[in-house]
Every structure is written in C-alpha cells, then in structure tokens.
C-alpha atoms as a PDB file:
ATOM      1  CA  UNK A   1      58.548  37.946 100.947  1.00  0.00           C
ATOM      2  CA  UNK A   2      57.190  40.517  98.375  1.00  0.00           C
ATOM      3  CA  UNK A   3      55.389  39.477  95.296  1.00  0.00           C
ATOM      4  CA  UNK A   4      57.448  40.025  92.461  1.00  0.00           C
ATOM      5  CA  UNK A   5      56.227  42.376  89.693  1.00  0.00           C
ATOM      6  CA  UNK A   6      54.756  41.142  86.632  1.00  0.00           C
ATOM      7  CA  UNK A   7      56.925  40.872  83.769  1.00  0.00           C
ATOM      8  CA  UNK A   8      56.380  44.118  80.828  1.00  0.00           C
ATOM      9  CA  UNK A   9      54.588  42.532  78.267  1.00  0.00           C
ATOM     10  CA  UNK A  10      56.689  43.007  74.988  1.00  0.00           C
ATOM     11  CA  UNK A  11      55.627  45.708  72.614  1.00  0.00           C
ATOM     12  CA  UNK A  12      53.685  44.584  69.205  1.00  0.00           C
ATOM     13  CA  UNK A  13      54.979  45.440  65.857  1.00  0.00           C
ATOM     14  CA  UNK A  14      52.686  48.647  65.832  1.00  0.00           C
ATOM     15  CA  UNK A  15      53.375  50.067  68.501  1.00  0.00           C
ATOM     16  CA  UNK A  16      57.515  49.644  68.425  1.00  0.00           C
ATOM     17  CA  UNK A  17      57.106  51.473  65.135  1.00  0.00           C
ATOM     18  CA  UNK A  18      54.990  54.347  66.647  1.00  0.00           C
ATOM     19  CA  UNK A  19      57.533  54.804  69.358  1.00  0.00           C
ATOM     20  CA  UNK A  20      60.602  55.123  66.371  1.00  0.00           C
ATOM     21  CA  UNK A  21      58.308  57.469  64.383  1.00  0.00           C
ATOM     22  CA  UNK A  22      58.141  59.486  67.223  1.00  0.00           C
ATOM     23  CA  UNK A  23      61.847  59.432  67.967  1.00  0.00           C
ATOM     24  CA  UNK A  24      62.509  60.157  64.212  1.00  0.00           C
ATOM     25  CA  UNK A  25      59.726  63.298  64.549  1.00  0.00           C
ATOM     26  CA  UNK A  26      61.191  64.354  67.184  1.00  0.00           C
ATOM     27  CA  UNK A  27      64.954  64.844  65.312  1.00  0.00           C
ATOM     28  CA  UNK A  28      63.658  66.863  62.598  1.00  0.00           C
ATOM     29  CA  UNK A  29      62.310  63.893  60.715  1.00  0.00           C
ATOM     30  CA  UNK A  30      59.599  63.306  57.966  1.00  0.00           C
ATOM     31  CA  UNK A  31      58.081  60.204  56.797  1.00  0.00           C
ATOM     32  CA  UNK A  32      57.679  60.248  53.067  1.00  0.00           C
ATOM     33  CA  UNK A  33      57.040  57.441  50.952  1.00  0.00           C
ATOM     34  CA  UNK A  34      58.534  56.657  46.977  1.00  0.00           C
ATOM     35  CA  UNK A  35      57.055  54.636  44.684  1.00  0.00           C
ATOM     36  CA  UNK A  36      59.562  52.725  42.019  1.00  0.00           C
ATOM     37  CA  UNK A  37      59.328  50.993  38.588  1.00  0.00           C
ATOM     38  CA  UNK A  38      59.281  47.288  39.967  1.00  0.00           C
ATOM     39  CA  UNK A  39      61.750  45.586  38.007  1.00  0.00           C
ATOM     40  CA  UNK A  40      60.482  42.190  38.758  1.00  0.00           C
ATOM     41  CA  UNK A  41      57.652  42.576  36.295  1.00  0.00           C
ATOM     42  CA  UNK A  42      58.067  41.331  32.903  1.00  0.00           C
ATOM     43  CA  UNK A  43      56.237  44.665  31.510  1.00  0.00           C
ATOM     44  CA  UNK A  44      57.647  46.924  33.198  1.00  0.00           C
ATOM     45  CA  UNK A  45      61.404  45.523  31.829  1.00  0.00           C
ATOM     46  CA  UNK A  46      60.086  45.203  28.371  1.00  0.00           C
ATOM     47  CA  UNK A  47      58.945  48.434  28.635  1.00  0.00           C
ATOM     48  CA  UNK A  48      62.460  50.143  29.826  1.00  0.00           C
ATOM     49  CA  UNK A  49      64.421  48.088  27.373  1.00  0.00           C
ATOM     50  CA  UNK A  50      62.159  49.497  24.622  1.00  0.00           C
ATOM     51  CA  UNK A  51      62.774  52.729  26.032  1.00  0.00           C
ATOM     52  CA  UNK A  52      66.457  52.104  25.898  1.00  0.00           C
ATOM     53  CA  UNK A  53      66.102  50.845  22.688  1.00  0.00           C
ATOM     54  CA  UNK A  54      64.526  54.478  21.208  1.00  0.00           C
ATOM     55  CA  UNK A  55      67.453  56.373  23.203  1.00  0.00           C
ATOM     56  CA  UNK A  56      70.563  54.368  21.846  1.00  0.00           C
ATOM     57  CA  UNK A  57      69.099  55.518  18.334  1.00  0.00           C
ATOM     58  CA  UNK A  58      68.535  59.522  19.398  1.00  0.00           C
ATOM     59  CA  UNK A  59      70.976  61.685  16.498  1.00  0.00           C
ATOM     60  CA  UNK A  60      72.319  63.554  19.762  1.00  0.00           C
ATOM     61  CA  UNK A  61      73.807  60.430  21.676  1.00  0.00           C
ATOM     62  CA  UNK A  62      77.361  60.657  20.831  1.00  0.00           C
ATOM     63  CA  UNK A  63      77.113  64.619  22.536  1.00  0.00           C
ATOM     64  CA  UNK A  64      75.089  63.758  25.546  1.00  0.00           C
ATOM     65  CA  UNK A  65      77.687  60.948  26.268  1.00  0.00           C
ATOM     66  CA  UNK A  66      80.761  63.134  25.739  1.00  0.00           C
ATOM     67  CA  UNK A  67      78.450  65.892  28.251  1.00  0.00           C
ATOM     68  CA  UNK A  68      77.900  63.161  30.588  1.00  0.00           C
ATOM     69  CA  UNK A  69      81.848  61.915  30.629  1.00  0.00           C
ATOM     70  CA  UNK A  70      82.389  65.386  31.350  1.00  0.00           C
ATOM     71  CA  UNK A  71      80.406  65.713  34.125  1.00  0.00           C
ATOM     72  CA  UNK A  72      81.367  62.724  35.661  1.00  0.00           C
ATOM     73  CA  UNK A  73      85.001  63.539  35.428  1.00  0.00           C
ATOM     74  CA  UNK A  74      84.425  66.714  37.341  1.00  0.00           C
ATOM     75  CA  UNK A  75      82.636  65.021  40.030  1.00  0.00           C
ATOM     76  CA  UNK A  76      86.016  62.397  40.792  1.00  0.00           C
END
C-alpha cells in the first residue's frame, strides 16, 4: 500500500494576502491607501460641527444651495 501524501499545510494570513496582491497586480491593480477623519473621536466631531457651524452662517449659502440643487437635479 502507498504512503499517503502529507496533507498541504494551510496558508497564514500573510501569505494568502501576498498571493491576492499578486492576483490584483496582475489585473491592472494598485494598492493605495486613504486616510479619513475618524468620526469616533470626540475632537474630531467637535471639530466638524464647528466647522458646520461657520458654513451655515457664510452670506453666500442660500446660492451655493440653489447651485448644488441644480447640480443634483441634472445628475437624476
């Protein structure tokens, strides 16, 4: 009776995700990375809702919105 073969070990982590980089390479691909305000930190939503705060007050509001709901109706 022959000896059976020895189980493939299963891939790690690492190297599973060097064999999809290389499939995503190989389409044409390019890893790039983006950073994001995390919105889970109390400063960082203080700070956009001050932000916020400053832009509902700008004198031109009332013609960026009416530019913006025209845009967005000729996008529907």
């Amino acid at each position: 009776m022959p000896a059976k073969p020895k189980p493939a070990r299963p891939k790690t982590a690492a190297e599973r995700m060097r064999t999809r980089r290389a499939r995503l390479r190989a389409a044409g691909l390019r890893p790039v990375q983006h950073w994001v305000p995390d919105l889970r930190d109390p400063k960082v939503r203080a700070q956009i809702r001050k932000e916020v705060a400053q832009l509902d007050k700008h004198p031109d509001n009332d013609a960026i919105d009416a530019w913006l709901d025209a845009v967005l109706a000729d996008n529907e």
